[in-house]
C-alpha atoms as a PDB file:
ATOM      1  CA  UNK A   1     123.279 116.862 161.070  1.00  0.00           C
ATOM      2  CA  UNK A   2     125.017 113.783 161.388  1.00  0.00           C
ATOM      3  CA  UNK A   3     123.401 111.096 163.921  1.00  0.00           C
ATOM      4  CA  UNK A   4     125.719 109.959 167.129  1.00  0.00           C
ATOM      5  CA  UNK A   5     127.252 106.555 167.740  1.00  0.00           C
ATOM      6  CA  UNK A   6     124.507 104.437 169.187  1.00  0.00           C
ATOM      7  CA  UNK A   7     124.867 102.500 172.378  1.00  0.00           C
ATOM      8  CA  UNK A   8     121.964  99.934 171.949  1.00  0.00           C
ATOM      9  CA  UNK A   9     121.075 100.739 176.091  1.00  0.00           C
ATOM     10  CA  UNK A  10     120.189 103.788 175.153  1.00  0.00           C
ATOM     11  CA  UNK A  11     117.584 103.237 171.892  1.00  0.00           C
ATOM     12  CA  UNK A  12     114.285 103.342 173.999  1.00  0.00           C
ATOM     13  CA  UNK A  13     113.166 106.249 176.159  1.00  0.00           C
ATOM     14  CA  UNK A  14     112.566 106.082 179.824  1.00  0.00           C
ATOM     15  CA  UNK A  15     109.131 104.303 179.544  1.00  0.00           C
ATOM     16  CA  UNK A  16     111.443 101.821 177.301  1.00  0.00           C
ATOM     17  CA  UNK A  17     108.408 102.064 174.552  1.00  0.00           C
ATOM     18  CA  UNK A  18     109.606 103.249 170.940  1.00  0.00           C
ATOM     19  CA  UNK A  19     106.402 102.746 168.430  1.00  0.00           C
ATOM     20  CA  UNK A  20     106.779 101.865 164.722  1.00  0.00           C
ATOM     21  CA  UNK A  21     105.524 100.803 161.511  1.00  0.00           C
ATOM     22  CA  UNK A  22     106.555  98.319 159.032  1.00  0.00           C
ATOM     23  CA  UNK A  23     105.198 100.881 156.125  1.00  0.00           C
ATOM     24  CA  UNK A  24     104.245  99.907 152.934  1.00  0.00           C
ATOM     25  CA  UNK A  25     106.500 102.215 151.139  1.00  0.00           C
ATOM     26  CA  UNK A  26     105.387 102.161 147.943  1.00  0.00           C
ATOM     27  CA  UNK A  27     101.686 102.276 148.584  1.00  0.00           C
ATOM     28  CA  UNK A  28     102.393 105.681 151.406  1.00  0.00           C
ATOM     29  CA  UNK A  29     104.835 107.949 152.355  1.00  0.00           C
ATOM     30  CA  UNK A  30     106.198 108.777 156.067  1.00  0.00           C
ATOM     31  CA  UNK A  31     104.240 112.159 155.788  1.00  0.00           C
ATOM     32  CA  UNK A  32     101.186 110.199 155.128  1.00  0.00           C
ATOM     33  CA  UNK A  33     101.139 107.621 157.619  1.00  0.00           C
ATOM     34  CA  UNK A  34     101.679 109.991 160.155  1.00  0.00           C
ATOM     35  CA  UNK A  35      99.599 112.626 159.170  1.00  0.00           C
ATOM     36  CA  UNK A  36      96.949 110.051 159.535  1.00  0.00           C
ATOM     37  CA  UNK A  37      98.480 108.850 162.515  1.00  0.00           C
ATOM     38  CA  UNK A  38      98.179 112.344 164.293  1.00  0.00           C
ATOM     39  CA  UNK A  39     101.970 110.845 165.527  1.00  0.00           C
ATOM     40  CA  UNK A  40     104.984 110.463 164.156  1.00  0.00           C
ATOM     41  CA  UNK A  41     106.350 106.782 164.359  1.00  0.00           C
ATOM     42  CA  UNK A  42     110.050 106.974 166.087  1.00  0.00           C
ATOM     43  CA  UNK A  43     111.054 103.988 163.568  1.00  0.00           C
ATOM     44  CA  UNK A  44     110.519 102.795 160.232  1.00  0.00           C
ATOM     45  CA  UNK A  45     110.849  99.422 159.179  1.00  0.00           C
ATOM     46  CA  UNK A  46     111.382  98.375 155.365  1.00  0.00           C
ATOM     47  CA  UNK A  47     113.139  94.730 153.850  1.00  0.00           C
ATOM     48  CA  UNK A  48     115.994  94.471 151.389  1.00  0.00           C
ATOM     49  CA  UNK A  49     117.473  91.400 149.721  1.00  0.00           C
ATOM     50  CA  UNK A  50     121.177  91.055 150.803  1.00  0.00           C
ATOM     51  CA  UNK A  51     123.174  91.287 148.447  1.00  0.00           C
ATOM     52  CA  UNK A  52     120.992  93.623 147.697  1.00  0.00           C
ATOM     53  CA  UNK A  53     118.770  93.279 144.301  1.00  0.00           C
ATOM     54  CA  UNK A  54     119.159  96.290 141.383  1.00  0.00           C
ATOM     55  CA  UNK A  55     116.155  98.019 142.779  1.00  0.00           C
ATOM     56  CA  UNK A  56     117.029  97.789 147.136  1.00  0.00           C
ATOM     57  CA  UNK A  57     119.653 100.681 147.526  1.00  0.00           C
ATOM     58  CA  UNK A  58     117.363 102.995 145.810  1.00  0.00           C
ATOM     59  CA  UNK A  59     114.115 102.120 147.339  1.00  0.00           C
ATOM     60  CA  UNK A  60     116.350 102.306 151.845  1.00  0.00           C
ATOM     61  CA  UNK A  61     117.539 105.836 149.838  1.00  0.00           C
ATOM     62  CA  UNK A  62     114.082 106.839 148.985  1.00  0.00           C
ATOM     63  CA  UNK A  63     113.160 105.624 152.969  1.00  0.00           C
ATOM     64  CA  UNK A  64     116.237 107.299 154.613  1.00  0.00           C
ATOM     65  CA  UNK A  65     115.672 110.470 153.135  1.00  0.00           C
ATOM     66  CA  UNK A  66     111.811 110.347 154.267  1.00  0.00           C
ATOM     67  CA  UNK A  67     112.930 109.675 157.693  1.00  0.00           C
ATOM     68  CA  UNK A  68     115.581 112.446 157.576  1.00  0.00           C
ATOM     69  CA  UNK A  69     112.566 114.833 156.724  1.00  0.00           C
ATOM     70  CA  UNK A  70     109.783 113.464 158.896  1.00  0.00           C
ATOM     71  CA  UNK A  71     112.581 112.283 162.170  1.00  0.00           C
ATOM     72  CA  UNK A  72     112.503 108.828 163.287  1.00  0.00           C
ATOM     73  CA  UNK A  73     114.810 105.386 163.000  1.00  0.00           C
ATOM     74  CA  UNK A  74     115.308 103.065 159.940  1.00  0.00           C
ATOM     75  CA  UNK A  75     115.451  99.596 161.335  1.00  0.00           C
ATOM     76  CA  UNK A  76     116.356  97.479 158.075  1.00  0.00           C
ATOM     77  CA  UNK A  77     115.567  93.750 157.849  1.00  0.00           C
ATOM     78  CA  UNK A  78     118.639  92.442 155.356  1.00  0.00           C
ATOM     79  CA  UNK A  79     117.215  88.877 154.366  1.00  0.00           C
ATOM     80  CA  UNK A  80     119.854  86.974 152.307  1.00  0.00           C
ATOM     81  CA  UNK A  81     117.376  85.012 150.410  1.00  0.00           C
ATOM     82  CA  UNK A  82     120.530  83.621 148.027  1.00  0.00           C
ATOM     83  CA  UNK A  83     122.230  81.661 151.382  1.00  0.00           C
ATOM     84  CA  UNK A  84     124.658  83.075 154.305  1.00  0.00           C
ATOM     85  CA  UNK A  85     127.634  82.049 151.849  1.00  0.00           C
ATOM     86  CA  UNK A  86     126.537  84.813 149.139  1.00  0.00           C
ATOM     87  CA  UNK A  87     127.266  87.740 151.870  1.00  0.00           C
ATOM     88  CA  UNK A  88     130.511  89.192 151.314  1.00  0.00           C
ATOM     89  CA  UNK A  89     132.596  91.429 152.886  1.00  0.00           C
ATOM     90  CA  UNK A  90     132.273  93.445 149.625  1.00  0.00           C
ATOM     91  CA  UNK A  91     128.581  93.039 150.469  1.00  0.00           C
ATOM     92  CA  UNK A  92     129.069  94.044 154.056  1.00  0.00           C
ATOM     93  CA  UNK A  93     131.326  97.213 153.468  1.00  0.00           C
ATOM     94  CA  UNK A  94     129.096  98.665 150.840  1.00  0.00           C
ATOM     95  CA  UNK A  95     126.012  98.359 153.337  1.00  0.00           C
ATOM     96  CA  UNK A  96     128.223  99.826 155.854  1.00  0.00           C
ATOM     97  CA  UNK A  97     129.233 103.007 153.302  1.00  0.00           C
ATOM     98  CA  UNK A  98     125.337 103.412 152.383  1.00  0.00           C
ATOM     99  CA  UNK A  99     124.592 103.345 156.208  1.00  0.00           C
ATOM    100  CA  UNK A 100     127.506 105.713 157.048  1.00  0.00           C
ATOM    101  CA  UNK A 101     126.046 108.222 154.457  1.00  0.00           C
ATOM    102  CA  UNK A 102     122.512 108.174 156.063  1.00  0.00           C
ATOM    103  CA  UNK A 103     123.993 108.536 159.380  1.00  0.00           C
ATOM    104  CA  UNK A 104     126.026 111.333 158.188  1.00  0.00           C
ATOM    105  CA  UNK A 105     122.472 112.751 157.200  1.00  0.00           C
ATOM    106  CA  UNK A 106     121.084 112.318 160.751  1.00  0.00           C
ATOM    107  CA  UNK A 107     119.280 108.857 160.190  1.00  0.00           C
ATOM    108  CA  UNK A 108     120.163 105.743 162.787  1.00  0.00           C
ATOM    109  CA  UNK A 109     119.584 102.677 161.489  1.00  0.00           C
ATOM    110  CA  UNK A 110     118.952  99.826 163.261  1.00  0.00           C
ATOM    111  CA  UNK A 111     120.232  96.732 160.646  1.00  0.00           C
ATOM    112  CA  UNK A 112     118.696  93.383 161.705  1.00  0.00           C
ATOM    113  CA  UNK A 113     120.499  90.801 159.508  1.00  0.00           C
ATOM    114  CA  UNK A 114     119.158  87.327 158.780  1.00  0.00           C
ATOM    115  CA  UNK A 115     116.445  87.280 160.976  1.00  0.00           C
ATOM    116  CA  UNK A 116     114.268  83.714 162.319  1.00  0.00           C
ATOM    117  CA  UNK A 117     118.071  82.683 161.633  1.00  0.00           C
ATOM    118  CA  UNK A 118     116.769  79.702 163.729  1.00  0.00           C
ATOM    119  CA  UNK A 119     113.453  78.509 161.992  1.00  0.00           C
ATOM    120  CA  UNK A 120     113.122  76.357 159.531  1.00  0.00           C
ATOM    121  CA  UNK A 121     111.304  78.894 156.938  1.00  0.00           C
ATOM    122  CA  UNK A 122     114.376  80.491 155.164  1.00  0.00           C
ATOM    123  CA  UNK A 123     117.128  79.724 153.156  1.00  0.00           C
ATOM    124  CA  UNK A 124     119.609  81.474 155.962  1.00  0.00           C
ATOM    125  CA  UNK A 125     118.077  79.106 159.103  1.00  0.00           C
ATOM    126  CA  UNK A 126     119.259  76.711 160.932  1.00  0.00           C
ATOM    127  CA  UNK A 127     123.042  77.102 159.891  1.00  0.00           C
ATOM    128  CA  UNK A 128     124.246  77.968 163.154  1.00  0.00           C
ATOM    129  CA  UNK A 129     127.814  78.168 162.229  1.00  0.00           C
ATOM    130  CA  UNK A 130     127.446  80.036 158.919  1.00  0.00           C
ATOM    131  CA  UNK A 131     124.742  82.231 160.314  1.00  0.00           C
ATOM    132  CA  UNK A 132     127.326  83.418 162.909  1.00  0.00           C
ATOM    133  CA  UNK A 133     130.228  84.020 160.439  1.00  0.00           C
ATOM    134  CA  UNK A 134     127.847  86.172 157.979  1.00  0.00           C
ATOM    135  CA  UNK A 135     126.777  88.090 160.684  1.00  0.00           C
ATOM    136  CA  UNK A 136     129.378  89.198 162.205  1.00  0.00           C
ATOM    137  CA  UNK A 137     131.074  90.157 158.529  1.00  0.00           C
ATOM    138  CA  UNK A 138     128.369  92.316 158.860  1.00  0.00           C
ATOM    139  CA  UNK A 139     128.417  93.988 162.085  1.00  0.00           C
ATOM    140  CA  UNK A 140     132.294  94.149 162.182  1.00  0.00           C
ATOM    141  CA  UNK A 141     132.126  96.419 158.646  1.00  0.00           C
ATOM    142  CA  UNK A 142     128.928  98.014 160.158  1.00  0.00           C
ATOM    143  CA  UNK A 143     130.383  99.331 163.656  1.00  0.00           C
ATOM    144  CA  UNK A 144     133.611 100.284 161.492  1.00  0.00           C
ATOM    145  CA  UNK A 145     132.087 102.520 159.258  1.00  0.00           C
ATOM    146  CA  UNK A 146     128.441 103.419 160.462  1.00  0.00           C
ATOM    147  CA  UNK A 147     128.848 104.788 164.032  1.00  0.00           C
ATOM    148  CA  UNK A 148     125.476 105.670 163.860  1.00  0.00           C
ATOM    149  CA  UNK A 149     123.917 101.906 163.055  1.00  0.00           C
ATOM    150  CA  UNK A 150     123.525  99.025 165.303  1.00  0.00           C
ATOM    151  CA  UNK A 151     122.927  95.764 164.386  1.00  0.00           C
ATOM    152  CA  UNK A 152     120.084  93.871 165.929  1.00  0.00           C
ATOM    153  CA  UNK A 153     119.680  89.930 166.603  1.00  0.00           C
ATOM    154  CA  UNK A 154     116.335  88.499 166.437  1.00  0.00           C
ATOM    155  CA  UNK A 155     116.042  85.102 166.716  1.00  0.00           C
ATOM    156  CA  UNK A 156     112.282  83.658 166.802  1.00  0.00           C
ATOM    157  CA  UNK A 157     111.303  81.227 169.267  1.00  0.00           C
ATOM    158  CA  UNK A 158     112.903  77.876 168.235  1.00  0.00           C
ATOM    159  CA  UNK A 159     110.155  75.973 167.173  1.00  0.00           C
ATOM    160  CA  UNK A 160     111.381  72.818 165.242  1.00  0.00           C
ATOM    161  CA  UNK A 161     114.885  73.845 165.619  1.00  0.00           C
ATOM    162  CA  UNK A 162     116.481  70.940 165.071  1.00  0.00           C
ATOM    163  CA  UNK A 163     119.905  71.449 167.049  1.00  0.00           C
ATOM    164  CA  UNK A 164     118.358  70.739 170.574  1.00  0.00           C
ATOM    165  CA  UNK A 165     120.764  71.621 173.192  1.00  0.00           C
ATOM    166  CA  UNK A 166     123.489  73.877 171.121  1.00  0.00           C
ATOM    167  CA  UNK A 167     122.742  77.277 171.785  1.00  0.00           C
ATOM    168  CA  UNK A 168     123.288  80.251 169.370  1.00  0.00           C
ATOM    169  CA  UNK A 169     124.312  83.266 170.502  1.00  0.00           C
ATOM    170  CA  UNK A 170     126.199  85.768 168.571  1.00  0.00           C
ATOM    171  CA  UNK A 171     128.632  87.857 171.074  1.00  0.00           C
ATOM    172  CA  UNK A 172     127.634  91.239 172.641  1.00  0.00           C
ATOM    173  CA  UNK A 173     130.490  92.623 170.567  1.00  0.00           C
ATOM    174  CA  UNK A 174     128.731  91.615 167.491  1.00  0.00           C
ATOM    175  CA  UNK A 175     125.512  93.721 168.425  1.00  0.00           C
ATOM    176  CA  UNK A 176     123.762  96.174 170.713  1.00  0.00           C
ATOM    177  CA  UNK A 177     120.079  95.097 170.027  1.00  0.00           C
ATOM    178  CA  UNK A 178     118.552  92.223 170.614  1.00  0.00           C
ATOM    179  CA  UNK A 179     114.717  91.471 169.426  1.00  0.00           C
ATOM    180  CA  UNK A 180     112.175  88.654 168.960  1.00  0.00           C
ATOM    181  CA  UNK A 181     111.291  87.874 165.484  1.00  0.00           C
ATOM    182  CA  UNK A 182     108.030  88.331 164.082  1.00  0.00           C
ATOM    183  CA  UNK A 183     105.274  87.533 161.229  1.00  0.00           C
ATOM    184  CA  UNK A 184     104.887  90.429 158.772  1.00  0.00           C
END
């Protein structure tokens, strides 16, 4: 059954807590985790290359599907380890078709794109300007074609970010969650 659009207010439940896992897909299965669990995490997290490498669409197919059979979220961390200029909007509109289809399959995904876009730590930070064009190639083919995605912007807390004063922010148009990075 197909997932519905999704308003980013309405993600979390009441007691605004959804809990996850960053799984290490290859190593266990969705089934696994939460059979060992006793619960059944609400989201998923895995990390593809953007463009994505030979192996990425197979591997968030392989994780979409698991999801569709054990319930829950994808939120997908696209790192564009090859610059902000290498993301297309060929790039973006085949995400946004791959998306669409697990959607149509009843699996939300949350896409958070170029995350710690303001650290120092990867090739995509501190590019303020670029960071904002990529991502919103992305979102606009995303809420175009994947009703049933968000996109998610998660800067990380600005240490050493070397444009004091400018502030990024990428419109609410552009996305409908917003999130702290973290340290896998």
């Amino acid at each position: 059954m197909p997932c519905d659009p999704i308003d980013g207010r309405n993600l979390a439940p009441e007691d605004g807590t959804l809990m996850g896992v960053n799984l290490e897909w290859g190593r266990e299965t969705l089934a696994e985790y939460s059979d060992k669990l006793g619960e059944r995490p609400a989201v998923a997290v895995t990390f593809a290359d953007f463009p994505f490498n030979e192996e990425d669409p197979d591997l968030l197919a392989s994780a979409a599907e698991q999801l569709r059979q054990n319930g829950g979220m994808l939120l997908l961390t696209l790192e564009p380890m090859e610059g902000l200029a290498a993301v297309t909007e060929q790039d973006a509109d085949d995400l946004a078709g791959m998306l669409a289809d697990f959607n149509a399959n009843g699996v939300p995904v949350i896409v958070r794109f170029a995350h710690e876009m303001n650290g120092s730590w990867y090739p995509w930070g501190q590019q303020p300007a670029e960071y904002k064009a990529a991502f919103r190639r992305v979102a606009d083919a995303v809420h175009q074609h994947a009703p049933g995605s968000a996109m998610m912007w998660a800067p990380n807390y600005a240490g050493g970010y070397p444009l004091r004063g400018r502030r990024v922010r990428v419109p609410p148009r552009h996305t409908r969650v917003r999130g702290p990075g973290h340290h896998r």
